[in-house]
Protein backbone atom coordinates (compact mmCIF):
# COMPACT_ATOMS: atom_id res chain seq x y z
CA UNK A 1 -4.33 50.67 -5.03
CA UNK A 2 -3.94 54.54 -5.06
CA UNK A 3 -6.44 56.21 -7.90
CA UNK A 4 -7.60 59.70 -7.85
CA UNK A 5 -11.01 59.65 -9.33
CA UNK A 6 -12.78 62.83 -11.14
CA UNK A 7 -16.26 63.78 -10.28
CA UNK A 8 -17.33 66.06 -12.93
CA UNK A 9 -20.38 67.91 -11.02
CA UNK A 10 -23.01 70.06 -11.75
CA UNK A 11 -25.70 70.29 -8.40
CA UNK A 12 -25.37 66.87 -7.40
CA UNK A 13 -25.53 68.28 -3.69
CA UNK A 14 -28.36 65.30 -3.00
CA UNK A 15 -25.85 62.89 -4.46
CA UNK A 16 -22.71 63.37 -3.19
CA UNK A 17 -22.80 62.34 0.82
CA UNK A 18 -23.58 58.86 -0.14
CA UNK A 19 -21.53 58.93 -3.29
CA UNK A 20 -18.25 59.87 -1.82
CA UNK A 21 -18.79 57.76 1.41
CA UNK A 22 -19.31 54.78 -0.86
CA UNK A 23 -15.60 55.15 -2.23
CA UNK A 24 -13.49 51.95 -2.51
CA UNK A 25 -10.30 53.41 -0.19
CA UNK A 26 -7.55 54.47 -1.96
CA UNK A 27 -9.87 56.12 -4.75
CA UNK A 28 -9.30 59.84 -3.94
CA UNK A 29 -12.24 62.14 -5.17
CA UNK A 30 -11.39 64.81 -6.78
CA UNK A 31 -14.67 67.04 -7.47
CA UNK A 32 -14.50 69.20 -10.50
CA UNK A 33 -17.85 71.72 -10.16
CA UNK A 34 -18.89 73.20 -13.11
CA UNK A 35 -21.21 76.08 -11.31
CA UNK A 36 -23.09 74.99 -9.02
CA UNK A 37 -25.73 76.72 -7.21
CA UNK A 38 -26.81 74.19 -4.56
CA UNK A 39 -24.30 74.07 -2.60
CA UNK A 40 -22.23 71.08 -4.19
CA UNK A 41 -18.88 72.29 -3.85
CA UNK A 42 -19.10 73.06 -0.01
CA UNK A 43 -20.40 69.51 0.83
CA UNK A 44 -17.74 67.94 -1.14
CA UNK A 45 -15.15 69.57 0.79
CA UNK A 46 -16.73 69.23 4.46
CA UNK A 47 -16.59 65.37 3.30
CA UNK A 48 -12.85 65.41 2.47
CA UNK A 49 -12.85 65.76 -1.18
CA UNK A 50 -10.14 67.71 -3.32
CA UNK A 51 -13.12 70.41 -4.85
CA UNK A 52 -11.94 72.16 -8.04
CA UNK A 53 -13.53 75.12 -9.84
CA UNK A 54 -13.71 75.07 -13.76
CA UNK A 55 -15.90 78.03 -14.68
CA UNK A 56 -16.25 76.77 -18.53
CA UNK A 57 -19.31 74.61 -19.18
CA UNK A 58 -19.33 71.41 -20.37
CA UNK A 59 -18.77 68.07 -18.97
CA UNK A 60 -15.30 67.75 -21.50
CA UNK A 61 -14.01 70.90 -19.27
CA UNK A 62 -14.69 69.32 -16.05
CA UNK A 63 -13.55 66.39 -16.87
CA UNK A 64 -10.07 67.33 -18.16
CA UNK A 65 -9.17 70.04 -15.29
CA UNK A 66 -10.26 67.27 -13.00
CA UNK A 67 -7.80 64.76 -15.12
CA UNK A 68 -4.79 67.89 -15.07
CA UNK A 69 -5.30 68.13 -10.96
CA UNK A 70 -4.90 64.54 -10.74
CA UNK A 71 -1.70 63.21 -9.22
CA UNK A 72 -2.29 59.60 -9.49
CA UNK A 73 -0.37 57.04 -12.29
CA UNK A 74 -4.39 55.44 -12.88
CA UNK A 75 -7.00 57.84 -13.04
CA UNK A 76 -10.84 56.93 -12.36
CA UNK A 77 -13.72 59.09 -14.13
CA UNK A 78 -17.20 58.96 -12.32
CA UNK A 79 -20.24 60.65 -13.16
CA UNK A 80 -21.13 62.49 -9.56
CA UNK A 81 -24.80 61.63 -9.67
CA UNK A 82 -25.12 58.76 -7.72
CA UNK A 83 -26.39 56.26 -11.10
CA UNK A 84 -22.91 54.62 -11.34
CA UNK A 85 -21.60 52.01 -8.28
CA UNK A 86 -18.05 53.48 -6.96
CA UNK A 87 -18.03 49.74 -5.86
CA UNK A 88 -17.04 49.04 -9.92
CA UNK A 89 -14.06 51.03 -10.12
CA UNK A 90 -11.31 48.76 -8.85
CA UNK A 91 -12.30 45.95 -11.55
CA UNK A 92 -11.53 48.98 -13.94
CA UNK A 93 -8.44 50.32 -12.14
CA UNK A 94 -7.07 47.01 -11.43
CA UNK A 95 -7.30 45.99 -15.53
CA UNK A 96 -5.23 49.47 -16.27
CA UNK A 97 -2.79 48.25 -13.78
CA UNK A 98 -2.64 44.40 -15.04
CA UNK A 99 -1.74 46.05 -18.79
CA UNK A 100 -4.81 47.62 -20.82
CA UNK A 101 -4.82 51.38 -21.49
CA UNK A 102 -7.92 52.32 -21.11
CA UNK A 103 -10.58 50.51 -18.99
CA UNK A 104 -14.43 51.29 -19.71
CA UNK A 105 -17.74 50.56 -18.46
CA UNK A 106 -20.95 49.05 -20.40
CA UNK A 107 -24.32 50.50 -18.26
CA UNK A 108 -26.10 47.69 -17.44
CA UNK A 109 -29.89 48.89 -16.15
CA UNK A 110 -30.68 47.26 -12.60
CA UNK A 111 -34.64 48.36 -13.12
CA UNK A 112 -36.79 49.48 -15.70
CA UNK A 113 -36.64 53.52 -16.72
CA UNK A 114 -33.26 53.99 -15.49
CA UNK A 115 -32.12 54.23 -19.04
CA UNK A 116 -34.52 56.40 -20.99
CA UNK A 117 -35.10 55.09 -24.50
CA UNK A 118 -34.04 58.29 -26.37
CA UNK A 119 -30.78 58.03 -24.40
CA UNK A 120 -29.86 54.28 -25.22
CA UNK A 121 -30.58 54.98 -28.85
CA UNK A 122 -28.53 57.52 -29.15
CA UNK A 123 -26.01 56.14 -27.67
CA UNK A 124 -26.34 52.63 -29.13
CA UNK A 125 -25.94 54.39 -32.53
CA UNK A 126 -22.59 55.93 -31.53
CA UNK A 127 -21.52 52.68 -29.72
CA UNK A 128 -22.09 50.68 -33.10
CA UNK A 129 -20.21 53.34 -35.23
CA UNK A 130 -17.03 53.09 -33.15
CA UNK A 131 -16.64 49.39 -33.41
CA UNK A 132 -16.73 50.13 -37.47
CA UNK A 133 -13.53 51.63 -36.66
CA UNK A 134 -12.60 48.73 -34.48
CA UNK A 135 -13.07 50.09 -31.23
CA UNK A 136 -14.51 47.75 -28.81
CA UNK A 137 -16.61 49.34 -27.20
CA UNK A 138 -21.28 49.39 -26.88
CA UNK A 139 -21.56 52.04 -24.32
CA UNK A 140 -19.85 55.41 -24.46
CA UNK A 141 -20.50 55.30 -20.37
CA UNK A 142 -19.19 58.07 -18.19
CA UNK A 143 -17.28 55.66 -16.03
CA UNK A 144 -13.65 55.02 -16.81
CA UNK A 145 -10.11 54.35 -15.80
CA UNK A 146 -6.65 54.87 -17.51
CA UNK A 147 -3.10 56.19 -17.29
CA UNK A 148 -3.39 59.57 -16.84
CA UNK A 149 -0.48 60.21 -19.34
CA UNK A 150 -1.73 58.20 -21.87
CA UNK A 151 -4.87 59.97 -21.47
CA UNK A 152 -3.06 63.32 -21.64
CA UNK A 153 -0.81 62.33 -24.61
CA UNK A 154 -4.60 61.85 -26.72
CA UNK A 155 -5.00 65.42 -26.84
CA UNK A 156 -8.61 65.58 -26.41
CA UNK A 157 -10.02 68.88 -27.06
CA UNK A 158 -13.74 68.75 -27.10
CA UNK A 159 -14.68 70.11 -23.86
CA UNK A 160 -18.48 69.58 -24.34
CA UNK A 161 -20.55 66.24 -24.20
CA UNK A 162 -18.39 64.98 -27.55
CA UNK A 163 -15.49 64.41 -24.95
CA UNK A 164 -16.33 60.63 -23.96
CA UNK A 165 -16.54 59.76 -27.82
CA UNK A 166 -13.32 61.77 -28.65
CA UNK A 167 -11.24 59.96 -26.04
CA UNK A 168 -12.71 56.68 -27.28
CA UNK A 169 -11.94 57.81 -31.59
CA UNK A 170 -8.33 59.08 -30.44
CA UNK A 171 -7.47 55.70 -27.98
CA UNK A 172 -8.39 53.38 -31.23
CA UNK A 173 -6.85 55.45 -33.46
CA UNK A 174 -3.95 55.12 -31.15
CA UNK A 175 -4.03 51.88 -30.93
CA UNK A 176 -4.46 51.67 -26.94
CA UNK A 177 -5.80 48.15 -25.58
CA UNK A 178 -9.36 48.74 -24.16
CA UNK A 179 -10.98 46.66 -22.26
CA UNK A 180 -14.82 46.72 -21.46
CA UNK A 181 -16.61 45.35 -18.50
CA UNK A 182 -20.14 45.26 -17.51
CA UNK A 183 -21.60 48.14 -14.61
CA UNK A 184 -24.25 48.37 -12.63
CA UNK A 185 -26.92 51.45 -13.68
CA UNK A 186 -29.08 52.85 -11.53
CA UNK A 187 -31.40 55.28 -10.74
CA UNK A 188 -30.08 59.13 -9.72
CA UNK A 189 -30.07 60.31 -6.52
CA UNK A 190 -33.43 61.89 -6.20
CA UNK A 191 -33.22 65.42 -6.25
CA UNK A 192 -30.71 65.15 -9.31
CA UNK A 193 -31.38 66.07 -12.65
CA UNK A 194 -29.27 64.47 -15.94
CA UNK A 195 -28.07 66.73 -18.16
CA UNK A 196 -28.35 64.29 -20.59
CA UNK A 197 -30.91 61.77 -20.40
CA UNK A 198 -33.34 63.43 -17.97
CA UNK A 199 -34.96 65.56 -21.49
CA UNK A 200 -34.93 64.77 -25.48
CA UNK A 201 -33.28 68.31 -25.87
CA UNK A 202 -30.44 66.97 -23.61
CA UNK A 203 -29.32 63.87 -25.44
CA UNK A 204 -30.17 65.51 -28.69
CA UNK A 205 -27.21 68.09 -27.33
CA UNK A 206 -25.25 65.22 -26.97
CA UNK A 207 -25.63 63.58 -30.04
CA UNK A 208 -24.75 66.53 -31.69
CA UNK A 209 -21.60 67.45 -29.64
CA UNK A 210 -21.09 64.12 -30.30
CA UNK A 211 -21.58 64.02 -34.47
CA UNK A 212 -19.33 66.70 -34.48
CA UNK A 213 -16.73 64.79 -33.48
CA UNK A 214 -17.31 61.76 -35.74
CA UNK A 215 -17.18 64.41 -38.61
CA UNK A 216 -13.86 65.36 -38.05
């Protein structure tokens, strides 16, 4: 199976090596930085990565200039800080190939801390309003795979941290099958920092980015 797969990345530099060597084959990486200043983008391209600029910040603009460089009929999403397994992807690609629209993974903590509490409440709220609109999902996780027109034909626009949760409102209201499947989660690479997770202020961002898209 051929899959480009999107890195959205913002100084992962201490992730990356052993992020893109653990690549299933046939899972191109395509890294998307977002203004780095550690070096990121040159280590993803001494490793044989496609490394693509997007100077506007926010993980929704990395994410869909990654998704617009991608050549690929299934297209993998991967956070590029080393707490997802690449090792997962295939089960998602393979169930976008076998018929659903839009495969998605449910973070499943392999040690204690990994998931800060302010985090999975946050994001256990959002989970449980989206299956009120019958999407069945409980994790709005930053690992995915789909068709990368049917992906393109939603018309996300949020371009901030209310991307994930835009994708996942517009594929329901769509009607798109999605199927869920449990991932491992685990701890950063060390010398990586979430934007979301690692602070309250961060997920409160993202709850907000993320209200504002349940509000529309």
């Amino acid at each position: 199976m051929n899959a480009d797969t999107v890195l959205p990345c913002l100084d992962e530099a201490a992730a990356l090596p052993g992020l893109l060597r653990a690549l299933p084959p046939g899972f191109r990486p395509i890294v998307v930085d977002n203004g780095s200043v550690d070096g990121s983008p040159e280590i993803a391209a001494a490793l044989g990565a496609k490394v693509v600029h997007e100077p506007r910040r926010g993980y929704g603009a990395a994410v869909h200039t990654g998704l617009e460089h991608a050549t690929t009929d299934i297209v993998c999403f991967l956070d590029a800080d080393g707490s997802l397994d690449p090792a997962d992807l295939p089960r998602l690609a393979g169930a976008v190939a076998r018929g659903a629209d839009l495969a998605v993974g449910r973070r499943q903590p392999v040690a204690r801390g990994v998931w800060p509490w302010h985090a999975r409440l946050g994001n256990n709220i959002l989970a449980r309003l989206l299956r009120r609109r019958g999407v069945p999902v409980h994790d709005i996780a930053p690992i995915r795979a789909a068709r990368r027109q049917a992906l393109l034909d939603l018309d996300v626009t949020d371009r901030a941290f209310g991307y994930p949760l835009e994708l996942l409102v517009k594929a329901g209201r769509a009607g798109l099958v999605i199927e869920e499947f449990d991932v491992a989660y685990r701890p950063r690479a060390a010398g990586t920092k979430s934007k979301v997770s690692g602070s309250l202020r961060g997920t409160a961002r993202a709850v907000r980015d993320m209200a504002k898209v349940l509000r529309r």
